[in-house]
N, C-alpha and C. Protein backbone atom coordinates (compact mmCIF):
# COMPACT_ATOMS: atom_id res chain seq x y z
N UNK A 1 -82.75 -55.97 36.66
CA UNK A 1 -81.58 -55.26 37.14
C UNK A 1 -81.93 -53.79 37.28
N UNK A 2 -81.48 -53.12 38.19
CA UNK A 2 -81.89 -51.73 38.58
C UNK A 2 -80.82 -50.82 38.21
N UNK A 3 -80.75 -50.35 36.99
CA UNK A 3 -79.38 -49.57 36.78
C UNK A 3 -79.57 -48.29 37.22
N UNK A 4 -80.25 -47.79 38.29
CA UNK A 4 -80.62 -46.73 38.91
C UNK A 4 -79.11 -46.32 40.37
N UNK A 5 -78.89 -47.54 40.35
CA UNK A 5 -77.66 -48.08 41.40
C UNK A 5 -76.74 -48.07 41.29
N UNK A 6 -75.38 -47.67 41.60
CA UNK A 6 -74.25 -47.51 41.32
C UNK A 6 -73.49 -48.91 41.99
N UNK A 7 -73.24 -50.20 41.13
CA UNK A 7 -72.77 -50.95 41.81
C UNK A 7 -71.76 -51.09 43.18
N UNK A 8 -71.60 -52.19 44.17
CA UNK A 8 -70.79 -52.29 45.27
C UNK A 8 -69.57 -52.51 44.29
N UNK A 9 -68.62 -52.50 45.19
CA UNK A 9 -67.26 -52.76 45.75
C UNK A 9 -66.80 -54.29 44.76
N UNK A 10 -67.60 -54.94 45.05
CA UNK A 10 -67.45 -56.68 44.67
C UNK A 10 -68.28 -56.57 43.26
N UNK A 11 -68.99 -56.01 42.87
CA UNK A 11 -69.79 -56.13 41.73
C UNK A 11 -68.93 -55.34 40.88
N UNK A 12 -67.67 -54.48 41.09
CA UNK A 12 -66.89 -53.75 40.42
C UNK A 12 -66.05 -54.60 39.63
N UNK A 13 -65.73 -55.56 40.73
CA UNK A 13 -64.36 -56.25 40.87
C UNK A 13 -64.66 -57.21 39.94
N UNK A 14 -66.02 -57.88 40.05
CA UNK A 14 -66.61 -59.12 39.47
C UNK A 14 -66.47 -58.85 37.66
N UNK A 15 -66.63 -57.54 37.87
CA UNK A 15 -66.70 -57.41 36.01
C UNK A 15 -65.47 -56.65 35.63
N UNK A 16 -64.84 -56.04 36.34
CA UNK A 16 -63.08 -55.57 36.10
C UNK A 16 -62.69 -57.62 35.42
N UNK A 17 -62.73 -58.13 36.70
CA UNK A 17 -62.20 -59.68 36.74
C UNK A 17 -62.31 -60.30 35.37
N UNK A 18 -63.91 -60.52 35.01
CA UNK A 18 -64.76 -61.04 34.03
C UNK A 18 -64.26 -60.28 32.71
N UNK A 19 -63.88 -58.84 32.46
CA UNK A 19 -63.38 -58.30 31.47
C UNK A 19 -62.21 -58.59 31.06
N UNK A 20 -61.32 -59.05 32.16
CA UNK A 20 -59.67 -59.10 31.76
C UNK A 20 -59.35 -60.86 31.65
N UNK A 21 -60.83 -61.15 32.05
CA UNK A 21 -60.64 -63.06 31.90
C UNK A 21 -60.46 -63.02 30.60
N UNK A 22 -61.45 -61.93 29.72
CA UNK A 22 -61.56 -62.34 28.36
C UNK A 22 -60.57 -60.93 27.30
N UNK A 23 -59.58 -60.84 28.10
CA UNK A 23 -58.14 -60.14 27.20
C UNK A 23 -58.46 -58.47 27.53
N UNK A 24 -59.71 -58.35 27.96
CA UNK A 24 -59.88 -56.45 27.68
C UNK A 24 -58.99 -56.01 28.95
N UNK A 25 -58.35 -54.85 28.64
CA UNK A 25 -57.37 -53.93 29.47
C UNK A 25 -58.16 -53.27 30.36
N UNK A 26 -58.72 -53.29 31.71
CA UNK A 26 -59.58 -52.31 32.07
C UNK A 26 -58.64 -51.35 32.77
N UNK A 27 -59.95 -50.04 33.27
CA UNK A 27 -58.98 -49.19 34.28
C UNK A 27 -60.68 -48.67 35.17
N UNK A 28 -60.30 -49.00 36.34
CA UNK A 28 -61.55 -48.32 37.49
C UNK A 28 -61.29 -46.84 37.72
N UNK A 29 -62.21 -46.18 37.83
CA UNK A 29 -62.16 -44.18 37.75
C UNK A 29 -63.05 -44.28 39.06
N UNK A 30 -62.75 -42.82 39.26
CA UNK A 30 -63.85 -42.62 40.98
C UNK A 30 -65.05 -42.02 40.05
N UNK A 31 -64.51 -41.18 38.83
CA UNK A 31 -65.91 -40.47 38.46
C UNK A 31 -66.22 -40.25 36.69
N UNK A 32 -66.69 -39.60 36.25
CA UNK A 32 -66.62 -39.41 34.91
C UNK A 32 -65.50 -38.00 34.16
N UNK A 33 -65.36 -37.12 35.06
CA UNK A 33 -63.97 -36.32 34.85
C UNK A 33 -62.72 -37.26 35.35
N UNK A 34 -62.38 -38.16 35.93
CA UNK A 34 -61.23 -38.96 36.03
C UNK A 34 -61.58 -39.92 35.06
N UNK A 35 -62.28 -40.02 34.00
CA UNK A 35 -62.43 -41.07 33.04
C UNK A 35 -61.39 -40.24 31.76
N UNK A 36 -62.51 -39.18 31.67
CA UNK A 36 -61.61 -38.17 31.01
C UNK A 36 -60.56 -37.84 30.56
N UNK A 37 -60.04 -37.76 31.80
CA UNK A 37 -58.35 -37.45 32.09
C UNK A 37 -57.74 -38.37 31.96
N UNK A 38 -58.10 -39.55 32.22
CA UNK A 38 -57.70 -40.87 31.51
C UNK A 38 -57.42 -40.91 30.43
N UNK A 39 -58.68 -41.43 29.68
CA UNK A 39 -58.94 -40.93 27.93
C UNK A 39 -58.12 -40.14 27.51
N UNK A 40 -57.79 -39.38 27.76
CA UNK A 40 -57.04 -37.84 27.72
C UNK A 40 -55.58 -38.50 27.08
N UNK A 41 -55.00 -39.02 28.21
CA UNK A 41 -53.89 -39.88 28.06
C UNK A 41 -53.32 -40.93 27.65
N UNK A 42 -54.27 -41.29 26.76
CA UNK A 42 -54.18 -42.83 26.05
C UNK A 42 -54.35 -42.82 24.51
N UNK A 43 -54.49 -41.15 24.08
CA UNK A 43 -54.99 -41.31 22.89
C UNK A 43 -53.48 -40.35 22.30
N UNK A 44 -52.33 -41.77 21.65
CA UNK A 44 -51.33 -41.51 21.16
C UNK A 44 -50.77 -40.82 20.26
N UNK A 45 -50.14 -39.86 19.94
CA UNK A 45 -49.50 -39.00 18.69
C UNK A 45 -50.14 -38.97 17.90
N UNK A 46 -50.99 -38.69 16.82
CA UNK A 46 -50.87 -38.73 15.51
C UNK A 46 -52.17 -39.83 15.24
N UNK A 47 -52.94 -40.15 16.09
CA UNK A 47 -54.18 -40.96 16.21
C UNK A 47 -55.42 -40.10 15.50
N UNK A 48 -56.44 -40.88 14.63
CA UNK A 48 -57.36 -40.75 14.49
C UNK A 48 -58.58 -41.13 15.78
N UNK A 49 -59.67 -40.19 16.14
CA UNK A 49 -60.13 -40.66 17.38
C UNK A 49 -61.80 -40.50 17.07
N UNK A 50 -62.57 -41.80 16.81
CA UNK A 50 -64.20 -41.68 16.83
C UNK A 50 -64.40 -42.07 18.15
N UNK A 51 -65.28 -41.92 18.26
CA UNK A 51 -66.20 -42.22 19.54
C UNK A 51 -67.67 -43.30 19.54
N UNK A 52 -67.70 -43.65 18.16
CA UNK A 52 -68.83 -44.75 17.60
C UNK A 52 -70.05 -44.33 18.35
N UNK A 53 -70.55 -42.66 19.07
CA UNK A 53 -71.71 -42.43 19.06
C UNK A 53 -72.22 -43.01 20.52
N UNK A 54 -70.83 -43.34 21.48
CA UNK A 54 -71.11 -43.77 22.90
C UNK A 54 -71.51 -42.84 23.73
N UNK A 55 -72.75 -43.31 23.98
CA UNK A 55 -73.53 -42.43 25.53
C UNK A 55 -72.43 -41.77 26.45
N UNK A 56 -71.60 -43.03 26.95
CA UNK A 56 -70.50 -42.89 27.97
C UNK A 56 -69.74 -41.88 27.72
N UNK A 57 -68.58 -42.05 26.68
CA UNK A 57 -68.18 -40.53 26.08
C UNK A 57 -68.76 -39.70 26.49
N UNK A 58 -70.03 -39.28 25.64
CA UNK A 58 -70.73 -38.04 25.17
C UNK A 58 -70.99 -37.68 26.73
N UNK A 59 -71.19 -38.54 27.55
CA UNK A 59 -71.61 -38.11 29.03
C UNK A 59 -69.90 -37.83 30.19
N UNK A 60 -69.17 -37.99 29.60
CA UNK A 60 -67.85 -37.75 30.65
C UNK A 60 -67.32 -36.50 30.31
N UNK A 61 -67.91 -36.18 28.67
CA UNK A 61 -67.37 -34.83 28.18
C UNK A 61 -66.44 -35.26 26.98
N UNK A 62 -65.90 -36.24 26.51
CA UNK A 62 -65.29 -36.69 25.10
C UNK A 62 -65.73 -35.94 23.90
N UNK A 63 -66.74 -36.07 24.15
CA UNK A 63 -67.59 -35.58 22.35
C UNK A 63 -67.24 -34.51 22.41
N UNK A 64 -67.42 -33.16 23.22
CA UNK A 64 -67.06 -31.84 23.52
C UNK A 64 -65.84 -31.88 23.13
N UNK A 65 -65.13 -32.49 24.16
CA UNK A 65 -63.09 -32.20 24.35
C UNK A 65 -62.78 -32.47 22.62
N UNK A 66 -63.32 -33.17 22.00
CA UNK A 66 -62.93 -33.26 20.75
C UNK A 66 -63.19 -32.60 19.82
N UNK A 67 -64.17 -32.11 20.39
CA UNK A 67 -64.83 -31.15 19.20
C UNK A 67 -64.27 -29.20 19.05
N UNK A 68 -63.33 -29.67 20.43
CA UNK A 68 -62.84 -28.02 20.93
C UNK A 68 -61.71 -27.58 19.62
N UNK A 69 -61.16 -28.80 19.04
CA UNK A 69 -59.59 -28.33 17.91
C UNK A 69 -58.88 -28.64 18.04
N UNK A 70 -57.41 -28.65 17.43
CA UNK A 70 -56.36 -29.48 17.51
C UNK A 70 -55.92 -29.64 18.90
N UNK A 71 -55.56 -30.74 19.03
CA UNK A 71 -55.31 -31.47 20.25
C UNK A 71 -53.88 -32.17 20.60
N UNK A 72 -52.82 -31.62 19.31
CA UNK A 72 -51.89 -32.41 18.96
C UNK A 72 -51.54 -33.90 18.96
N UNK A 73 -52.70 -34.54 18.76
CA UNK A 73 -52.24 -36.10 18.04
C UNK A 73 -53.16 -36.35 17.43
C-alpha cells in the first residue's frame, strides 16, 4: 500500500462505510485545520481531554491547542 497517496473519492467512502458498519461515528474534513475545528467542538463542558500520543492530533495542531490553557471545559 502506498500511503504516499491521498486516497479517491470511493476509497473514502469504503472506510467512512466499513467504520460505521462496525458502530464508530465518523466525520469526513477537507483538511487537518477543519479536523481541528471539529475536535474543537466535540470536546464537552467540563471534559478531561488526552490525546493517547496520536500522530494525527499532534499533526492537525491538538497537542499545541491544548497545551495553550484553559479552554473552558
Amino acid at each position: 500500500m502506498n500511503y504516499d497517496l491521498l486516497p479517491d473519492e470511493q476509497q473514502v467512502q469504503a472506510a467512512v462505510s466499513a467504520l460505521q458498519d462496525h458502530g464508530f461515528t465518523t466525520h469526513v474534513v477537507a483538511d487537518g485545520a477543519a479536523a481541528l475545528e471539529l475536535v474543537k467542538t466535540m470536546i464537552p463542558q467540563g471534559a478531561t481531554v488526552t490525546n493517547g500520543t496520536s500522530a494525527t492530533l499532534q499533526q492537525v495542531g491538538l497537542v499545541d491547542y491544548l497545551k495553550e490553557g484553559e479552554h473552558g471545559w
